[in-house]
Protein backbone atom coordinates (compact mmCIF):
# COMPACT_ATOMS: atom_id res chain seq x y z
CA UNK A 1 0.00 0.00 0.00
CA UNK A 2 3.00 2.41 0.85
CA UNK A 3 4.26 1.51 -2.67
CA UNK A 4 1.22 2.14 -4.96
CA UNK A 5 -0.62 4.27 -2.04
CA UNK A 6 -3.20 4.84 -4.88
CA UNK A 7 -4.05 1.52 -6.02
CA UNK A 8 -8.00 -0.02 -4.87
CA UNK A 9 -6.39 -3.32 -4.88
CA UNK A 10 -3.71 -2.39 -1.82
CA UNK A 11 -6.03 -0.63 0.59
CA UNK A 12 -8.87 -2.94 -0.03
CA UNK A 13 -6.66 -5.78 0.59
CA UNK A 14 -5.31 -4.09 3.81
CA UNK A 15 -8.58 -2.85 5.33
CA UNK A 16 -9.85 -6.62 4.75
CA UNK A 17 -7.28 -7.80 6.56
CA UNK A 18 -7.94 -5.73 9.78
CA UNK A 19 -11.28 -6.15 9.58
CA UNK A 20 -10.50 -10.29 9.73
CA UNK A 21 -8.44 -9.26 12.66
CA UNK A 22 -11.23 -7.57 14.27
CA UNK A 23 -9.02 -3.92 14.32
CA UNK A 24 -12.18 -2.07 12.69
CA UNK A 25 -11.32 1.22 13.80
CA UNK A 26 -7.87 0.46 11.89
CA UNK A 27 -9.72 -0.76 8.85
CA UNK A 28 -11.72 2.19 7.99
CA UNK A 29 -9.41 4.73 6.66
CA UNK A 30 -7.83 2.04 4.15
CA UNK A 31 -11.44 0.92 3.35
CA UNK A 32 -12.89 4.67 2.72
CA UNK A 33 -9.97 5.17 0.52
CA UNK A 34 -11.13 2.52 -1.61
CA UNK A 35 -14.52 3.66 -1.77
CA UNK A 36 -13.14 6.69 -3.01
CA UNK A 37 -11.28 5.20 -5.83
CA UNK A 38 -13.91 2.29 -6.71
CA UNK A 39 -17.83 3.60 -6.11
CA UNK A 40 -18.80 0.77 -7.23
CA UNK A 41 -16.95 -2.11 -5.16
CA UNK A 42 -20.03 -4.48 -3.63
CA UNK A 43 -17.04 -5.86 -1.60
CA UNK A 44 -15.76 -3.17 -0.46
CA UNK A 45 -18.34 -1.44 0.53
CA UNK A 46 -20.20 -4.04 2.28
CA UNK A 47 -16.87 -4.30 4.58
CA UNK A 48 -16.73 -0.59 5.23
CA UNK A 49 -20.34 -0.60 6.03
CA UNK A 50 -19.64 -3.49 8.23
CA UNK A 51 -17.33 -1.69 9.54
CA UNK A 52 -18.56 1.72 10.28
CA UNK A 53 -21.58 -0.43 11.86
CA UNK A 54 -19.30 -2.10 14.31
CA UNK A 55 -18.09 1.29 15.03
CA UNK A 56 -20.90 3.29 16.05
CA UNK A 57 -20.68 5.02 12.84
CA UNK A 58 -24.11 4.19 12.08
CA UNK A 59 -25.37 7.55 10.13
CA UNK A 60 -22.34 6.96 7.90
CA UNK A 61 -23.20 3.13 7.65
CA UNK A 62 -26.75 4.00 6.62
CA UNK A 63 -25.66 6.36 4.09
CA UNK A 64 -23.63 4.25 2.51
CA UNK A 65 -25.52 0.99 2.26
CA UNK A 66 -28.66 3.44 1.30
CA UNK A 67 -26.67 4.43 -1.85
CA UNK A 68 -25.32 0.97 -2.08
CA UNK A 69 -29.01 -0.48 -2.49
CA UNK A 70 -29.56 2.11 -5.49
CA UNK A 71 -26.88 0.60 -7.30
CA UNK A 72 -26.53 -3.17 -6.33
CA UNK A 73 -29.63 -4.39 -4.02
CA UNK A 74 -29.34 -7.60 -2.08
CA UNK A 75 -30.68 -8.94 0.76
CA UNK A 76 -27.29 -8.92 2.38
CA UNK A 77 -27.62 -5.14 2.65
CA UNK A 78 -31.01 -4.68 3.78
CA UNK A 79 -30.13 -6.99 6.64
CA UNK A 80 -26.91 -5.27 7.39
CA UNK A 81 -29.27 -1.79 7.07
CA UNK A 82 -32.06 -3.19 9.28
CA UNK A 83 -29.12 -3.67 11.65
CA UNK A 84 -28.09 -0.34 11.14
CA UNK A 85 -31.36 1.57 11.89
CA UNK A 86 -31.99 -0.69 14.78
CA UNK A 87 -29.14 0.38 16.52
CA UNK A 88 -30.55 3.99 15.51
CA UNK A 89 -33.45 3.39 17.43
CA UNK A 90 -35.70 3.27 14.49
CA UNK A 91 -37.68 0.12 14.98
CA UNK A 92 -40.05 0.51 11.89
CA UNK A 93 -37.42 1.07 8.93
CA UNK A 94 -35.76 -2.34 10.78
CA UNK A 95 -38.74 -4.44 10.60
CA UNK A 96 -39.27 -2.92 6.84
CA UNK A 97 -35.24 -3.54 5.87
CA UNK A 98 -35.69 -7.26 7.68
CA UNK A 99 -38.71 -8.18 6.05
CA UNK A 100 -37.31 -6.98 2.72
CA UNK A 101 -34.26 -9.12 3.19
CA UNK A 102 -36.50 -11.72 4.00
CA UNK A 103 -38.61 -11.63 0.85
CA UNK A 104 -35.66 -11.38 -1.36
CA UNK A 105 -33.69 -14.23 0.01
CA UNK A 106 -35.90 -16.72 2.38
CA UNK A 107 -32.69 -17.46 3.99
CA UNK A 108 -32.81 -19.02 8.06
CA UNK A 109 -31.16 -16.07 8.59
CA UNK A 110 -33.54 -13.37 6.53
CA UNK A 111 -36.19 -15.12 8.43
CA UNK A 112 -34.96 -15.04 11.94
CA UNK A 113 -33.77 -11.76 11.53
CA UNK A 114 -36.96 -11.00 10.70
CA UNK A 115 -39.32 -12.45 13.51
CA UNK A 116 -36.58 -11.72 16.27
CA UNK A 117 -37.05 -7.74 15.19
CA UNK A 118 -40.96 -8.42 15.57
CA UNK A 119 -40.65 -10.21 18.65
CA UNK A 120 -37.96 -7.45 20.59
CA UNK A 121 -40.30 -5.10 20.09
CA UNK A 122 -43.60 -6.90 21.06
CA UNK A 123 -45.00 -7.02 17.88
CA UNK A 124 -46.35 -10.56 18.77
CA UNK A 125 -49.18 -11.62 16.08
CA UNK A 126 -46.58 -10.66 13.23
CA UNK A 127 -44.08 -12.53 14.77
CA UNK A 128 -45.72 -16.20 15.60
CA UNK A 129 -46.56 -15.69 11.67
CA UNK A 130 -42.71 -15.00 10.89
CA UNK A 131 -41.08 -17.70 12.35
CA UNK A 132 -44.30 -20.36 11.85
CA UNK A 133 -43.28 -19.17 8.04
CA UNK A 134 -40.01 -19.76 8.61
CA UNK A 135 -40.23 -23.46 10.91
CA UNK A 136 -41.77 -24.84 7.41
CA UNK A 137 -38.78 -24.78 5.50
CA UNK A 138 -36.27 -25.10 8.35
CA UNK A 139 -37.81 -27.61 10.37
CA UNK A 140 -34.08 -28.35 11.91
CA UNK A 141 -33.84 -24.78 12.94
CA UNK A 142 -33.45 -24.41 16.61
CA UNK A 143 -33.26 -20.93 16.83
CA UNK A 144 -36.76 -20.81 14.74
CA UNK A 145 -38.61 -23.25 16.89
CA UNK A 146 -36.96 -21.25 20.47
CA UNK A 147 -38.43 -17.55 18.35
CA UNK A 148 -41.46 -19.56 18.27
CA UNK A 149 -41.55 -20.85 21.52
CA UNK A 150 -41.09 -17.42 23.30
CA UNK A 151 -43.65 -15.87 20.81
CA UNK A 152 -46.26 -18.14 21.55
CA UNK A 153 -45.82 -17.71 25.04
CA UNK A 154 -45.77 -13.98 25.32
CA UNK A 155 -49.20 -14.62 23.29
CA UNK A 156 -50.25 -17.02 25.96
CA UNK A 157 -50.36 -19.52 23.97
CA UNK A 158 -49.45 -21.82 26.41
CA UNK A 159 -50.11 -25.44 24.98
CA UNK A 160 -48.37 -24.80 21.41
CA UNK A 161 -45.48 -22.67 23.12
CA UNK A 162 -44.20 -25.35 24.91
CA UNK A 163 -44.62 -27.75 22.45
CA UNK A 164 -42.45 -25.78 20.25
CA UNK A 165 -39.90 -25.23 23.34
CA UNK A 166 -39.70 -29.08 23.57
CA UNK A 167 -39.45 -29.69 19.57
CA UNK A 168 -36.14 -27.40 20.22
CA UNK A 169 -34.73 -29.74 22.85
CA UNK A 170 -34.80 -32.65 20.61
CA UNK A 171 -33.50 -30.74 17.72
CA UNK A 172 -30.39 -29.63 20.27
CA UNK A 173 -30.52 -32.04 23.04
CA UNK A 174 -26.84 -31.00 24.55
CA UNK A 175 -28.08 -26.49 23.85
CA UNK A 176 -28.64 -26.05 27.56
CA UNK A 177 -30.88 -22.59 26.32
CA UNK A 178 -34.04 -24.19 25.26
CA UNK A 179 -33.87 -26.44 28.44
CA UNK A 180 -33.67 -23.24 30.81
CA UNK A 181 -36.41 -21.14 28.84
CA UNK A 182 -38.77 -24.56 29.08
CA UNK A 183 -37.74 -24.86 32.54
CA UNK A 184 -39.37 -21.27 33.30
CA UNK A 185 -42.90 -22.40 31.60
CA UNK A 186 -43.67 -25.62 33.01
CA UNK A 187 -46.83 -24.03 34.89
CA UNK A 188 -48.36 -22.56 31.97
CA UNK A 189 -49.64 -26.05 30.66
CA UNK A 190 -50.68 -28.48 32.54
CA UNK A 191 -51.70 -30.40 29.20
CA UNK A 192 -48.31 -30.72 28.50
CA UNK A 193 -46.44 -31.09 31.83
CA UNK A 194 -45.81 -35.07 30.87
CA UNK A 195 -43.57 -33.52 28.12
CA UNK A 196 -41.71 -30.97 30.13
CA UNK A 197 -40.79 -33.30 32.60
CA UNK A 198 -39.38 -35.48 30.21
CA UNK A 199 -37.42 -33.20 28.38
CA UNK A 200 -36.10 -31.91 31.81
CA UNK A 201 -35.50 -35.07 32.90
CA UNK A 202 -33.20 -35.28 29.68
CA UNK A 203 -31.46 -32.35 30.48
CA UNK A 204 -30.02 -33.53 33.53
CA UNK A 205 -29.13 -37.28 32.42
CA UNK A 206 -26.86 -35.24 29.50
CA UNK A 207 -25.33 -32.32 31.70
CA UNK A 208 -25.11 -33.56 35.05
CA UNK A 209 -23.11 -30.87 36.19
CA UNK A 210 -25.65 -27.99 35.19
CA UNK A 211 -26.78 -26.60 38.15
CA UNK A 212 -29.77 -25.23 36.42
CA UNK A 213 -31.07 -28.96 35.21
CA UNK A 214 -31.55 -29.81 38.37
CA UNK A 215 -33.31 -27.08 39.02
CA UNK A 216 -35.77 -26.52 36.69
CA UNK A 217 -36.28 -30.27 36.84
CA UNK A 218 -37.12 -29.93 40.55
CA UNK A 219 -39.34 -27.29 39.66
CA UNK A 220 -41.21 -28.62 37.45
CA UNK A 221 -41.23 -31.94 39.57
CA UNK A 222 -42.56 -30.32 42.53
CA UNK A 223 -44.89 -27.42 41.22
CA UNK A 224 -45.76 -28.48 37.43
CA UNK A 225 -48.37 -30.57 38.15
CA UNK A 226 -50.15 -29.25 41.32
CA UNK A 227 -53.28 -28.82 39.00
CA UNK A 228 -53.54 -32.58 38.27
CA UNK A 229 -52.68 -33.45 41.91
CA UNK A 230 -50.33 -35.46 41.23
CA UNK A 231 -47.70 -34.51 43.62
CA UNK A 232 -44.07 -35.35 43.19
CA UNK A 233 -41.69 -36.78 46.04
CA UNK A 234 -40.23 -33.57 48.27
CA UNK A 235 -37.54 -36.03 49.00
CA UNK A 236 -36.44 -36.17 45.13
CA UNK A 237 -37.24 -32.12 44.87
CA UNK A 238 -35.02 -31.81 48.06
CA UNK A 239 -31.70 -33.80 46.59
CA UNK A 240 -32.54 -32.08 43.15
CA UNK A 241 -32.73 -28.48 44.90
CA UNK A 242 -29.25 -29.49 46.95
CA UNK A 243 -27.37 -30.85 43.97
CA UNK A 244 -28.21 -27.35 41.83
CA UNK A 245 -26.95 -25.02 45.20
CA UNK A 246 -23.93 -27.90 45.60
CA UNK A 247 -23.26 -27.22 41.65
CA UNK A 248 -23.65 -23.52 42.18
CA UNK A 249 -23.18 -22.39 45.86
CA UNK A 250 -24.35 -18.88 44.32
CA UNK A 251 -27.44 -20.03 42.86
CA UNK A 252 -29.77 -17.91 44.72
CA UNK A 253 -33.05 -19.11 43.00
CA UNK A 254 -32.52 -21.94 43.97
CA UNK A 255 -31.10 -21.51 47.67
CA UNK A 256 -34.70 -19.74 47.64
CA UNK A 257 -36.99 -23.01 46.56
CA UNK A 258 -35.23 -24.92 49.22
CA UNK A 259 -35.75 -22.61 51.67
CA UNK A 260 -39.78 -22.71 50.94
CA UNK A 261 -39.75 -26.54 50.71
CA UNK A 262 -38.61 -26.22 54.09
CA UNK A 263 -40.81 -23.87 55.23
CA UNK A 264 -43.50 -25.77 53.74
CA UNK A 265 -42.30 -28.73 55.70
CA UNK A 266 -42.01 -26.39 58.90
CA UNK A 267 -38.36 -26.96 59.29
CA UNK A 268 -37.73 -22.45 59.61
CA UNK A 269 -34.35 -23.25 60.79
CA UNK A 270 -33.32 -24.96 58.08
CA UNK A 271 -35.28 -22.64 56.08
CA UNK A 272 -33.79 -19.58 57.53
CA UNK A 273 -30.63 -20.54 56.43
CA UNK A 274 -31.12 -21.00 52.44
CA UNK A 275 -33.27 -17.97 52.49
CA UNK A 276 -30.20 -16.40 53.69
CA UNK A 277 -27.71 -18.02 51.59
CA UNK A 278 -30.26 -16.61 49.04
CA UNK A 279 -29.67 -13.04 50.25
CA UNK A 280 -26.09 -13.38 50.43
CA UNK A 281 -25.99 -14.29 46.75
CA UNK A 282 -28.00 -11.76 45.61
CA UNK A 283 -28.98 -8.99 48.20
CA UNK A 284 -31.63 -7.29 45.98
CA UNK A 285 -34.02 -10.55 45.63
CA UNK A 286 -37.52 -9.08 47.46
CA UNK A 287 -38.97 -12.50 47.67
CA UNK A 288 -36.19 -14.15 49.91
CA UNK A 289 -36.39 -11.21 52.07
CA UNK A 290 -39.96 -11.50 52.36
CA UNK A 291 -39.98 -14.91 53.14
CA UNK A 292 -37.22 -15.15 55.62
CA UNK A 293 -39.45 -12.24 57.25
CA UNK A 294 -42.08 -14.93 57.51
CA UNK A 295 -39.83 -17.71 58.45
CA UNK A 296 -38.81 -15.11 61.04
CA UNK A 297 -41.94 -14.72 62.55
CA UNK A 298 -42.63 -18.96 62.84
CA UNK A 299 -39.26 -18.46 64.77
CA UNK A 300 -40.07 -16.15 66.79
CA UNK A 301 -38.11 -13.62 65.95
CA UNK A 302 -40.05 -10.70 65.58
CA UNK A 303 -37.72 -8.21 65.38
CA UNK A 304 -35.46 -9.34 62.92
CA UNK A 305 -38.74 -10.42 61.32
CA UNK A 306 -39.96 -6.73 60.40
CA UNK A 307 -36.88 -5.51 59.28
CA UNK A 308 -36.60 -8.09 56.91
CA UNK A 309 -40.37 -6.93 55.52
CA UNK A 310 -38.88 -3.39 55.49
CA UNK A 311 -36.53 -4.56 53.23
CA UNK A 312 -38.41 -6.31 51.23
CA UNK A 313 -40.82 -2.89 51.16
CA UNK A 314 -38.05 -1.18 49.62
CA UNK A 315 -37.10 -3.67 47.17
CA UNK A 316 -40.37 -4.65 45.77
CA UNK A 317 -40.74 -0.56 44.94
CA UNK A 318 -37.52 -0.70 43.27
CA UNK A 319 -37.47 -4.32 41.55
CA UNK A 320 -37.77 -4.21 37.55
CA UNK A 321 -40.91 -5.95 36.92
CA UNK A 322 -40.96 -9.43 35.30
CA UNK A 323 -42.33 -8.54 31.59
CA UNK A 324 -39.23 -5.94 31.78
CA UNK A 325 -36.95 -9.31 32.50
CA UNK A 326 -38.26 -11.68 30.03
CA UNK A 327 -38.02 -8.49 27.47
CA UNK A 328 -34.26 -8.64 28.55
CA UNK A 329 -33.54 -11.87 28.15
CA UNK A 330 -35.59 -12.48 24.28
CA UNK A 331 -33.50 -9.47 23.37
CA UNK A 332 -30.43 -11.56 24.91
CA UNK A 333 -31.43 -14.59 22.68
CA UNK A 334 -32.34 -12.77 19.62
CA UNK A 335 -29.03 -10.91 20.31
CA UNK A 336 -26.76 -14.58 20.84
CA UNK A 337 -28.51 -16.42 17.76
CA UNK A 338 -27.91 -13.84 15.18
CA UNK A 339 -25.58 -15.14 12.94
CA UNK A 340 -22.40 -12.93 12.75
């Protein structure tokens, strides 16, 4: 490049090369300057867009790829501009660039891209329709059937959530992810509780050493079938709750269920502790504090009791409430199963 400083062919090559060593920032000059000499380079300017993208240069991204389109259209560029007006904050041209990436290529990818926008945002009808569309042609796709999954559960579609949830297990039986987010629905349908437990049965037999198997499999053990009354062994729930706080000493959700199975059982002490191993692993969980208030109070330790509640007072006002969590964690997902 320091040779022939105005050849496309050296600072192309150059800016390709840091942008395959992940040194963006480093990559943009040499890319612009190839812009500059070759308009018209689909390469090149899809890497500087990439680029700029990664870099927060998003209005410069936008511009380019917009002018790109008017040349060259693909469906590689409206995805990488849906990604670029998304991270503008402009949720409607990011659905529109998505869904025309989608039509022109009916890619996994297009598709997913597609229904993941919808379903961030809440846009739940469109979405179930998006990646239903998209589980016909990819019926291996575990990322599709997971979009699914979530989407027909934020619709309350309980029964056909989780069976999509379980389809995704035995597409990826060792993906701990679909596990977990079925773990988290196995109240919602009692018609299909059979299932869940089976598939979280599964997922402990192949990762014995996830702490959050045993959990969720206790869980669901324990409280997934209360409407059937068909009650599982609180001696199996007990050694399932241990083994997941043994696995993970800072597993505070869990520290939490054992302390109510042994409240339930009227063992406070016992219960006192895990409420408080629950608290030590994470201070701002309201619900421990409110029940170790309680377990207080079968104690009788009054006292201690009502500060507890006073904390828990303060923390309920203050906790994030759960649609604000589960909006978190689909925009983790969505976020993890892009494709880079």
């Amino acid at each position: 490049m320091e040779l022939e400083p105005q050849s496309f062919d050296a600072n192309h090559n150059l800016g390709e090369f840091y942008v395959h060593s992940a040194k963006l920032a480093t990559a943009v000059p040499y890319l612009e300057k190839a812009q500059s000499l070759d308009p018209t380079s689909y390469a090149n300017g899809y890497d500087l867009a990439l680029a700029l993208v990664e870099t927060g240069e998003l209005d410069r991204a936008r511009r380019l790829l917009r002018d790109m389109t008017q040349r060259q259209d693909s469906a590689e560029l409206r995805n990488l501009l849906a990604e670029t007006v998304e991270k503008r904050g402009d949720y409607m041209a990011a659905v529109t660039e998505y869904e025309c990436a989608a039509h022109m290529e009916p890619s996994e990818k297009n598709i997913f891209d597609w229904g993941g926008e919808l379903l961030q945002h809440q846009t739940l009808e469109p979405a179930v329709a998006v990646f239903r569309s998209g589980a016909e042609p990819y019926p291996q796709s575990v990322r599709m059937q997971i979009g699914l999954g979530i989407a027909l559960y934020s619709q309350r579609q309980y029964d056909d959530a989780v069976k999509a949830l379980a389809r995704a297990t035995d597409l990826a039986p060792l993906d701990p992810f679909p596990y977990v987010f079925l773990g988290r629905v196995y109240k919602v349908s009692t018609a299909q509780a059979d299932e869940v437990l089976k598939r979280l049965q599964r997922f402990v037999e192949l990762q014995p050493a996830n702490a959050q198997a045993h959990y969720y499999y206790a869980l669901a053990l324990w409280k997934g079938k209360r409407d059937q009354e068909q009650y599982a062994s609180l001696d199996e729930v007990e050694l399932l709750l241990k083994k997941a706080t043994a696995l993970d000493p800072g597993f505070a959700d869990a520290h939490l269920q054992l302390g109510i199975l042994y409240a339930e059982r009227h063992n406070y002490a016992e219960a006192i502790d895990q409420y408080g191993n629950a608290i030590r692993s994470r201070p701002n969980l309201a619900d421990a504090h409110y029940r170790l208030g309680q377990a207080l109070v079968r104690a009788g330790d009054k006292a201690q009791a009502q500060e507890e509640f006073e904390v828990y007072d303060r923390l309920h006002k203050q906790e994030v409430v759960e649609s604000e969590k589960e909006r978190a964690e689909i925009r983790q997902f969505i976020y993890n199963a892009k494709e880079p």
